[in-house]
C-alpha atoms as a PDB file:
ATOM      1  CA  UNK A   1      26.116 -15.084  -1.616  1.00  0.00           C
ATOM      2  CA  UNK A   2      25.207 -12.505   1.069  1.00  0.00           C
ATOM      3  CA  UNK A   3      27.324 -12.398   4.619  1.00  0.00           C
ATOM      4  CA  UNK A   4      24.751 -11.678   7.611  1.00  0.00           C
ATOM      5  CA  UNK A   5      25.817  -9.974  10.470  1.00  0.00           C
ATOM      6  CA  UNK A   6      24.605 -11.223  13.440  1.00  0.00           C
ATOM      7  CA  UNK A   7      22.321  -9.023  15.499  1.00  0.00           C
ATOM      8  CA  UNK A   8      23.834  -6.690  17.951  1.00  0.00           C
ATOM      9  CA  UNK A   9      22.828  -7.847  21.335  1.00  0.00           C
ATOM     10  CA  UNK A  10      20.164  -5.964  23.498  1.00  0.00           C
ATOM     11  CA  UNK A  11      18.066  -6.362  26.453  1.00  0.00           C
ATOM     12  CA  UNK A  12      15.941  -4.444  28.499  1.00  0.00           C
ATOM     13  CA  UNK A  13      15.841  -5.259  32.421  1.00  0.00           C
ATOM     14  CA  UNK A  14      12.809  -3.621  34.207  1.00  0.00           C
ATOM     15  CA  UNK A  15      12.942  -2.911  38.002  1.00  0.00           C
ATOM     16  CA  UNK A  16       9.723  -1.889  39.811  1.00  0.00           C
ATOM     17  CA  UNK A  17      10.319   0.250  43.270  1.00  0.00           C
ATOM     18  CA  UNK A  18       7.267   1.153  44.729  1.00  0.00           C
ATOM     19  CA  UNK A  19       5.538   3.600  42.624  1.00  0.00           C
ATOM     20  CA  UNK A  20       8.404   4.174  40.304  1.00  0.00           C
ATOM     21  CA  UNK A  21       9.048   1.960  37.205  1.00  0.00           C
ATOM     22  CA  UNK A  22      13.000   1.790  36.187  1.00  0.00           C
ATOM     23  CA  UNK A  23      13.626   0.680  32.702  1.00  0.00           C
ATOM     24  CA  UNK A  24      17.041   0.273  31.614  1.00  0.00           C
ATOM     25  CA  UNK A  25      17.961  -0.809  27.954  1.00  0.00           C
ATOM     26  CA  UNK A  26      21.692  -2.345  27.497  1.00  0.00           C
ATOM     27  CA  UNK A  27      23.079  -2.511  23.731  1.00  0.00           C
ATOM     28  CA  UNK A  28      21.903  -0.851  20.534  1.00  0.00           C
ATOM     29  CA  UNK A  29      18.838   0.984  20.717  1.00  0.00           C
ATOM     30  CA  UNK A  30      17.808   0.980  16.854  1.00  0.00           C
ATOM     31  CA  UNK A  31      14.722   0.148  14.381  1.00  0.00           C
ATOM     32  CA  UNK A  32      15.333  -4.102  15.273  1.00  0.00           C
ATOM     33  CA  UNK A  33      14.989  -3.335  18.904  1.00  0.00           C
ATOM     34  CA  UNK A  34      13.062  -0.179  20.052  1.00  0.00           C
ATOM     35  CA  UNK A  35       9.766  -2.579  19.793  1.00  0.00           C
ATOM     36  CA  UNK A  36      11.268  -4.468  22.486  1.00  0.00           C
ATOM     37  CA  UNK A  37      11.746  -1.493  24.908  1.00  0.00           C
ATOM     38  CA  UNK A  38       8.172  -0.421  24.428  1.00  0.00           C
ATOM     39  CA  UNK A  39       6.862  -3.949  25.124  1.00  0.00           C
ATOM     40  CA  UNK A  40       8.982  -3.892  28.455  1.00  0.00           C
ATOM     41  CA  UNK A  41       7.022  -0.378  28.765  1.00  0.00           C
ATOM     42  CA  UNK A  42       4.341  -1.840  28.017  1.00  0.00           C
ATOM     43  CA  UNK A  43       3.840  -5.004  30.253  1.00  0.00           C
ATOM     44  CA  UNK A  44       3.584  -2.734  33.491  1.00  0.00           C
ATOM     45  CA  UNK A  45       1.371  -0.175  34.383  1.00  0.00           C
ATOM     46  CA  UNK A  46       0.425   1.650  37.351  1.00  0.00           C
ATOM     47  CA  UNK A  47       2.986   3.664  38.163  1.00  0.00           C
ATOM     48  CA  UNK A  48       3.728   7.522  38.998  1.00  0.00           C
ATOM     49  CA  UNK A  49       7.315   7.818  37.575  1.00  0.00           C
ATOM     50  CA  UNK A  50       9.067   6.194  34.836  1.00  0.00           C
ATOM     51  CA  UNK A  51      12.566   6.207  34.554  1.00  0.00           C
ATOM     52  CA  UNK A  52      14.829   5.212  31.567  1.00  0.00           C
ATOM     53  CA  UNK A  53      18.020   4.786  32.200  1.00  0.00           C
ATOM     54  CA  UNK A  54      20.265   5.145  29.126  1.00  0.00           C
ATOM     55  CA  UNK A  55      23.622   4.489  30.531  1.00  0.00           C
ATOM     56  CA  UNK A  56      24.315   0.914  28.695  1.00  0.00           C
ATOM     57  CA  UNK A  57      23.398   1.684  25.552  1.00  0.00           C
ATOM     58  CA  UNK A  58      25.868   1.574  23.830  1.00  0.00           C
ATOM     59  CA  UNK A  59      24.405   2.987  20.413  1.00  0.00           C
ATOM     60  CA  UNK A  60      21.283   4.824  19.579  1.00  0.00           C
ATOM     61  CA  UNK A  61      19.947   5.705  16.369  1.00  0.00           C
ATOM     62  CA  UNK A  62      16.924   8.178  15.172  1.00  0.00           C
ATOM     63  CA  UNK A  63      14.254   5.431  16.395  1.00  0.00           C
ATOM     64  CA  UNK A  64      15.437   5.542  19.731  1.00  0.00           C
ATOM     65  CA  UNK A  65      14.915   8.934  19.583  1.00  0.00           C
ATOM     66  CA  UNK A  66      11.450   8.789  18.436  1.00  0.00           C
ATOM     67  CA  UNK A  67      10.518   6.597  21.244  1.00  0.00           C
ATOM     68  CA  UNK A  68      12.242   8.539  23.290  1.00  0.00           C
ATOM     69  CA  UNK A  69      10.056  12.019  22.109  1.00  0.00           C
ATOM     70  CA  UNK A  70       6.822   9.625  21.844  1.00  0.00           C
ATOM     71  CA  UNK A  71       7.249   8.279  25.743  1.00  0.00           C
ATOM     72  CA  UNK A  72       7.777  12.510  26.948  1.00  0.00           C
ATOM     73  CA  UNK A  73       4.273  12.711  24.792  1.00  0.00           C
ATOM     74  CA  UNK A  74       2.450   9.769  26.431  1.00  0.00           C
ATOM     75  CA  UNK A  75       3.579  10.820  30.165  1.00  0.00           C
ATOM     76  CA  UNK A  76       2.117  13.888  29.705  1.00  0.00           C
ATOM     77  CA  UNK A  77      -1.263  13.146  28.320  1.00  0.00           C
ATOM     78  CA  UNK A  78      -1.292   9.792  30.955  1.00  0.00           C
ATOM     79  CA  UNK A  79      -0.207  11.669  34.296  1.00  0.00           C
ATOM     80  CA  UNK A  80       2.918   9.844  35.129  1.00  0.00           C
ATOM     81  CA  UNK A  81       6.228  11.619  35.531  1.00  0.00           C
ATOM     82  CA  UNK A  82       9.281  10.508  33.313  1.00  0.00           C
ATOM     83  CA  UNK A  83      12.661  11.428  33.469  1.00  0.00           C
ATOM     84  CA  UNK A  84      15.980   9.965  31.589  1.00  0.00           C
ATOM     85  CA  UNK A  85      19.513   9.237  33.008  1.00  0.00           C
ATOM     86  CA  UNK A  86      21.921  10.614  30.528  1.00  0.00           C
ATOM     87  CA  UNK A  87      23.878   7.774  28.437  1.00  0.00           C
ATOM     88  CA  UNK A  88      27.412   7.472  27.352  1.00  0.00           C
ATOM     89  CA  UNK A  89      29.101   9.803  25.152  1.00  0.00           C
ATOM     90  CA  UNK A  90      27.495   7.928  21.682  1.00  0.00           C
ATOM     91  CA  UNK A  91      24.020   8.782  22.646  1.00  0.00           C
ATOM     92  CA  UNK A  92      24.904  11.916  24.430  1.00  0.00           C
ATOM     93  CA  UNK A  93      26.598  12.873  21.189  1.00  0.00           C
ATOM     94  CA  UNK A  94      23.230  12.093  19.247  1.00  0.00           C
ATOM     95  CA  UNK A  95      21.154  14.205  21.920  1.00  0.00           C
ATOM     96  CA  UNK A  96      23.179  17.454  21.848  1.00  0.00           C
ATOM     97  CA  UNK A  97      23.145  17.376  17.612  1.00  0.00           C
ATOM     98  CA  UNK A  98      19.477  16.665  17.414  1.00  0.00           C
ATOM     99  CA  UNK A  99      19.103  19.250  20.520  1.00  0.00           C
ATOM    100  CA  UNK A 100      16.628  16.910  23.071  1.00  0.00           C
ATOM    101  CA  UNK A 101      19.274  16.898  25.310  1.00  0.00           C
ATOM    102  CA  UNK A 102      17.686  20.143  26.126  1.00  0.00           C
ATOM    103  CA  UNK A 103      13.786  19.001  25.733  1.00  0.00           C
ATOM    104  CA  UNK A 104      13.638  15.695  27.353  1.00  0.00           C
ATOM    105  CA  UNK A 105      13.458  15.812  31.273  1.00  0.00           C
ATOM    106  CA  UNK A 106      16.737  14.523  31.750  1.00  0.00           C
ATOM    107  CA  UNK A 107      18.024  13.414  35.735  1.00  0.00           C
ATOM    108  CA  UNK A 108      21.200  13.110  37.194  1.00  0.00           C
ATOM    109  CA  UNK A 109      22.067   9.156  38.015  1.00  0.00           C
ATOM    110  CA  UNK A 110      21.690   9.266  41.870  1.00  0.00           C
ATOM    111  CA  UNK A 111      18.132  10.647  41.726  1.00  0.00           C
ATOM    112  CA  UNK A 112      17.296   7.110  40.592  1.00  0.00           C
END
């Protein structure tokens, strides 16, 4: 007999101010839920600036990553700006060994 574990919890909240879109992802970024942050992406458009706001996850593995490298790629061939808030020390961690930390247009908090 095989234990399950139950799925980590995640969410994605989505605040629109004016012509910024804020997305901010809370849990475990991973393979089970990076399809859910890109539908959240997804379901809006027109907008100038996208923001993701890492600050609540509080895990992120090599698909978040990818997302991460694919949504820098997509800005820039669909003329929006985006910019990242800096997570915890976990994903921070992950971003200074893989070195996007210093690739990804990354914003201080309060420029939110």
């Amino acid at each position: 007999m095989t234990s399950l574990e139950p799925t980590p919890a995640f969410d994605v909240s989505v605040e629109r101010r004016e012509a910024t879109l804020v997305a901010a992802p809370a849990g475990e970024l991973d393979l089970a839920t990076a399809p859910q942050l890109i539908a959240a992406l997804r379901s809006h458009d027109d907008y100038e600036r996208l923001v993701i706001d890492l600050r609540s996850l509080s895990f992120m593995d090599s698909s978040g990553l990818r997302l991460l490298v694919a949504e820098t790629d997509r800005a820039s061939r669909g003329g929006y700006v985006l910019q990242l808030v800096r997570g915890g020390p976990e994903v921070g961690r992950l971003l200074r060994l893989t070195r996007l930390d210093e690739k990804l247009p990354f914003i201080d908090a309060d420029a939110v």
